[in-house]
Each structure stands twice: as structure tokens, then as C-alpha cells.
Protein backbone atom coordinates (compact mmCIF):
# COMPACT_ATOMS: atom_id res chain seq x y z
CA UNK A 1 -11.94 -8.69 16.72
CA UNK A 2 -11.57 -5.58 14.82
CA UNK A 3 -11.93 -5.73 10.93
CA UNK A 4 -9.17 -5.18 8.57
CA UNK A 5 -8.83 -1.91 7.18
CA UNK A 6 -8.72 -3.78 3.68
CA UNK A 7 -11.26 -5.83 2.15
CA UNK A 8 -10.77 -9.54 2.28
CA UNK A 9 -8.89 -11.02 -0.77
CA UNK A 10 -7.28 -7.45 -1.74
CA UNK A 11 -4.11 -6.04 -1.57
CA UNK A 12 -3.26 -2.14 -0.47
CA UNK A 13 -3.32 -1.02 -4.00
CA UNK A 14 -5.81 -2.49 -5.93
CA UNK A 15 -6.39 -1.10 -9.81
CA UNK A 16 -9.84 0.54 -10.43
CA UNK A 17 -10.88 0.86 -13.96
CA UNK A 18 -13.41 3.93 -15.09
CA UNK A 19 -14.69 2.19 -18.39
CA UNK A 20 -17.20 4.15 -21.03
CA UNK A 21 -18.85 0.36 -20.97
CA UNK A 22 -18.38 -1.03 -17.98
CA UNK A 23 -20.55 -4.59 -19.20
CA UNK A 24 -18.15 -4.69 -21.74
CA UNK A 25 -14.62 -4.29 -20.15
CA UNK A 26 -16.26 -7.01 -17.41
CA UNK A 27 -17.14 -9.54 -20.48
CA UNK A 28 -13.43 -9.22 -21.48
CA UNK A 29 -11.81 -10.08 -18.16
CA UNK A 30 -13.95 -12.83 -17.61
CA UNK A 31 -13.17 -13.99 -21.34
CA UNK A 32 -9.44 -12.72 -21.44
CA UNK A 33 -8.55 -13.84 -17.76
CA UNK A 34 -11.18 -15.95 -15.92
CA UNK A 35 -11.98 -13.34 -13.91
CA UNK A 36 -14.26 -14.33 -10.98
CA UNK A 37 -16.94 -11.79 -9.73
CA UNK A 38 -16.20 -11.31 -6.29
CA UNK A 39 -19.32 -8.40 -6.24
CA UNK A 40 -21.10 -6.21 -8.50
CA UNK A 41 -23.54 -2.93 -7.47
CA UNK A 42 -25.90 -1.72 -10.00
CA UNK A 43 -28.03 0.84 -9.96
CA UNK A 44 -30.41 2.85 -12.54
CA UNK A 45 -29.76 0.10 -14.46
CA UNK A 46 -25.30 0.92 -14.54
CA UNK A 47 -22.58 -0.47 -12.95
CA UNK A 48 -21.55 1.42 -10.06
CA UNK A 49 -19.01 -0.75 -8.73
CA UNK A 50 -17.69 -4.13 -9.40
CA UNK A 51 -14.76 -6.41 -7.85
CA UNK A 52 -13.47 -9.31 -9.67
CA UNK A 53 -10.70 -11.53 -9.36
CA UNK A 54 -8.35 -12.03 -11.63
CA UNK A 55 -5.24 -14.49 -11.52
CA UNK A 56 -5.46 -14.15 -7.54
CA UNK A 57 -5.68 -10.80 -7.71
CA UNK A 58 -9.06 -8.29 -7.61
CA UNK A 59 -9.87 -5.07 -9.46
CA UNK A 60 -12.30 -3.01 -9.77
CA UNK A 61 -13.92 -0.19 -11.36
CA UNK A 62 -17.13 1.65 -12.77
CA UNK A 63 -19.30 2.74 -15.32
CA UNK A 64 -18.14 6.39 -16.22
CA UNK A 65 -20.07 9.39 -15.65
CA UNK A 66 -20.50 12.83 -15.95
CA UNK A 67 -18.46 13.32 -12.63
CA UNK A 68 -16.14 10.55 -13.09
CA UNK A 69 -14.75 10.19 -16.70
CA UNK A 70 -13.13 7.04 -18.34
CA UNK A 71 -9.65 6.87 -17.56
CA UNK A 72 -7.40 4.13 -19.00
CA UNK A 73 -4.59 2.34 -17.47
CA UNK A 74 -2.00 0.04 -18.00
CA UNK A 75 -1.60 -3.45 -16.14
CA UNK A 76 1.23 -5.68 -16.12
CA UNK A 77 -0.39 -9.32 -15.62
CA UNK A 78 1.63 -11.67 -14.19
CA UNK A 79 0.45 -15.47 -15.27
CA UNK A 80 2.14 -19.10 -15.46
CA UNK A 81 2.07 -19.33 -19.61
CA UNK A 82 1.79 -15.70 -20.98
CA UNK A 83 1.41 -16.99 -24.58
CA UNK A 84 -1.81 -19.11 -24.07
CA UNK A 85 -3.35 -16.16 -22.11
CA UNK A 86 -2.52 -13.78 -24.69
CA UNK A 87 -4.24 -15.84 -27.43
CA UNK A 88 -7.08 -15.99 -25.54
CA UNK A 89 -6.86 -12.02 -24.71
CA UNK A 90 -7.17 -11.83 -28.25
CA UNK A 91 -10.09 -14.22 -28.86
CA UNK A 92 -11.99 -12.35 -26.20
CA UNK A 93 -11.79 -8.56 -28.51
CA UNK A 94 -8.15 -7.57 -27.42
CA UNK A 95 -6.11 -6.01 -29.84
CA UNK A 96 -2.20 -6.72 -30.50
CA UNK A 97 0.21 -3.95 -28.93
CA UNK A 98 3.45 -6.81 -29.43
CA UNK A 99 3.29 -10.17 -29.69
CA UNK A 100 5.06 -12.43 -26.97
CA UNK A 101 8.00 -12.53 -27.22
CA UNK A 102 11.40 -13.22 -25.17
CA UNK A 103 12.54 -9.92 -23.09
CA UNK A 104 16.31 -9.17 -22.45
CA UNK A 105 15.47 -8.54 -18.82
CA UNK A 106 14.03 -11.91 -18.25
CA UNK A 107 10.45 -12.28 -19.09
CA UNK A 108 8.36 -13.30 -22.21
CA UNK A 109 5.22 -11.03 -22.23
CA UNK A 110 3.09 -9.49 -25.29
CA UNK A 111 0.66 -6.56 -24.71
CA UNK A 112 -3.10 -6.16 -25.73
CA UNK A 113 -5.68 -3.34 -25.56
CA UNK A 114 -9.03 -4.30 -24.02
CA UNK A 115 -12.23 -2.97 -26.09
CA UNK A 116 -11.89 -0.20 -23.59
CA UNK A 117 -8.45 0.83 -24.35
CA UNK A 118 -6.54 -0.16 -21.44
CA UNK A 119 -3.52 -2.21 -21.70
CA UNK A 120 -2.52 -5.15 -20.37
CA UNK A 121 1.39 -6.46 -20.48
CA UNK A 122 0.92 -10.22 -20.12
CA UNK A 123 4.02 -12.15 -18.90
CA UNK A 124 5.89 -15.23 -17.21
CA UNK A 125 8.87 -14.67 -15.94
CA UNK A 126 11.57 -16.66 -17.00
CA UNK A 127 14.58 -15.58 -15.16
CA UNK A 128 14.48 -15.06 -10.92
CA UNK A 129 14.70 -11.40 -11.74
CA UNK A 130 14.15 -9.84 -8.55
CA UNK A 131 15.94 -12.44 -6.59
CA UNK A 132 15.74 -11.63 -2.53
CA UNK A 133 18.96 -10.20 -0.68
């Protein structure tokens, strides 16, 4: 049998995070989120890759280098009780963007910056807001 042309466990689009301290960022989603390391490649003593799992879902990323900068990004995190896993964002070294808080279109979410800067929107949806046709 021929293997997948995506990894086991991922999705076709899978965020990949370029951090200035890539033991860092990792600390925080394992803190933040639970993440669970699904594989990490070091060498010269720096993260080249890593793959975790967070929420059933994997990302990964990188140390940055001279040839591939930080970049940030933003990530909309989808999780049964948004307020408990914001708290605990926090705890980990996240910093407020908006507490949670009930949306008009039919979530409650707050948003956080890692200690890398990238943000994370943290919600449960409330409402069936994307019902099927």
C-alpha cells in the first residue's frame, strides 16, 4: 500500500511557527494547551523541526535563522471551555489581547499573545454557526 501524501495525524494545512526561541514557544503550548510532542529534530544544539499536538490538532515550526526569520501568526483555537484554557494561557506567560467574552456571531473566545508574539483566539462555540446545508 502506498503512503499518504500527508503525515499521519495531520491535516492539509497544518500551521508552522518560525519562533526567535523555539524551547520557549514549545514550553508554552505544552503549558497553555497540553500539547503532546508528536517529534522533535535537533541539531547543533537548535530546534530544527518539531510537531506537536495540540487539541487534536498538530503544528509545527522552528528555531529561526539567518535564512528563515521569525514570523508570527495568528491561530484561532477551537476548545470545549475557552475560559479555563485561557486562564491557563495566561498562567503559562501569555499576555491578554481581550478577555472572553460572549461574541455576537456566536462564540465566546478571548485572545492571548504567546512569549513569542503570536496570537491565539481561544473559543467555544456556542451557537451551530456554520450549520450544514
Amino acid at each position: 500500500m502506498p503512503i499518504s501524501h500527508i503525515p499521519n495525524g495531520f491535516t492539509s494545512i497544518t500551521p508552522y511557527f518560525i519562533c526567535d526561541d523555539a524551547k520557549l514557544f514549545i514550553k508554552f503550548i505544552v503549558d497553555a494547551f497540553g500539547a503532546e510532542d508528536a517529534g522533535t529534530h535537533v541539531e547543533d544544539g537548535a530546534i530544527r523541526h518539531f510537531a506537536y499536538k495540540v487539541f487534536g490538532s498538530m503544528v509545527e515550526g522552528s528555531q529561526a535563522r539567518d535564512e528563515f526569520g521569525a514570523t508570527k501568526i495568528s491561530i484561532h483555537l477551537y476548545v470545549p471551555d475557552c475560559d479555563a484554557v485561557y486562564e491557563k494561557a495566561i498562567a503559562a506567560g501569555g499576555k491578554s489581547v481581550f478577555e472572553v467574552t460572549d461574541m455576537p456571531y456566536g462564540e465566546r473566545s478571548g485572545g492571548v499573545t504567546d512569549p513569542c508574539g503570536n496570537n491565539w483566539w481561544i473559543a467555544t462555540q456556542k451557537v451551530d454557526m456554520y450549520p450544514k446545508n
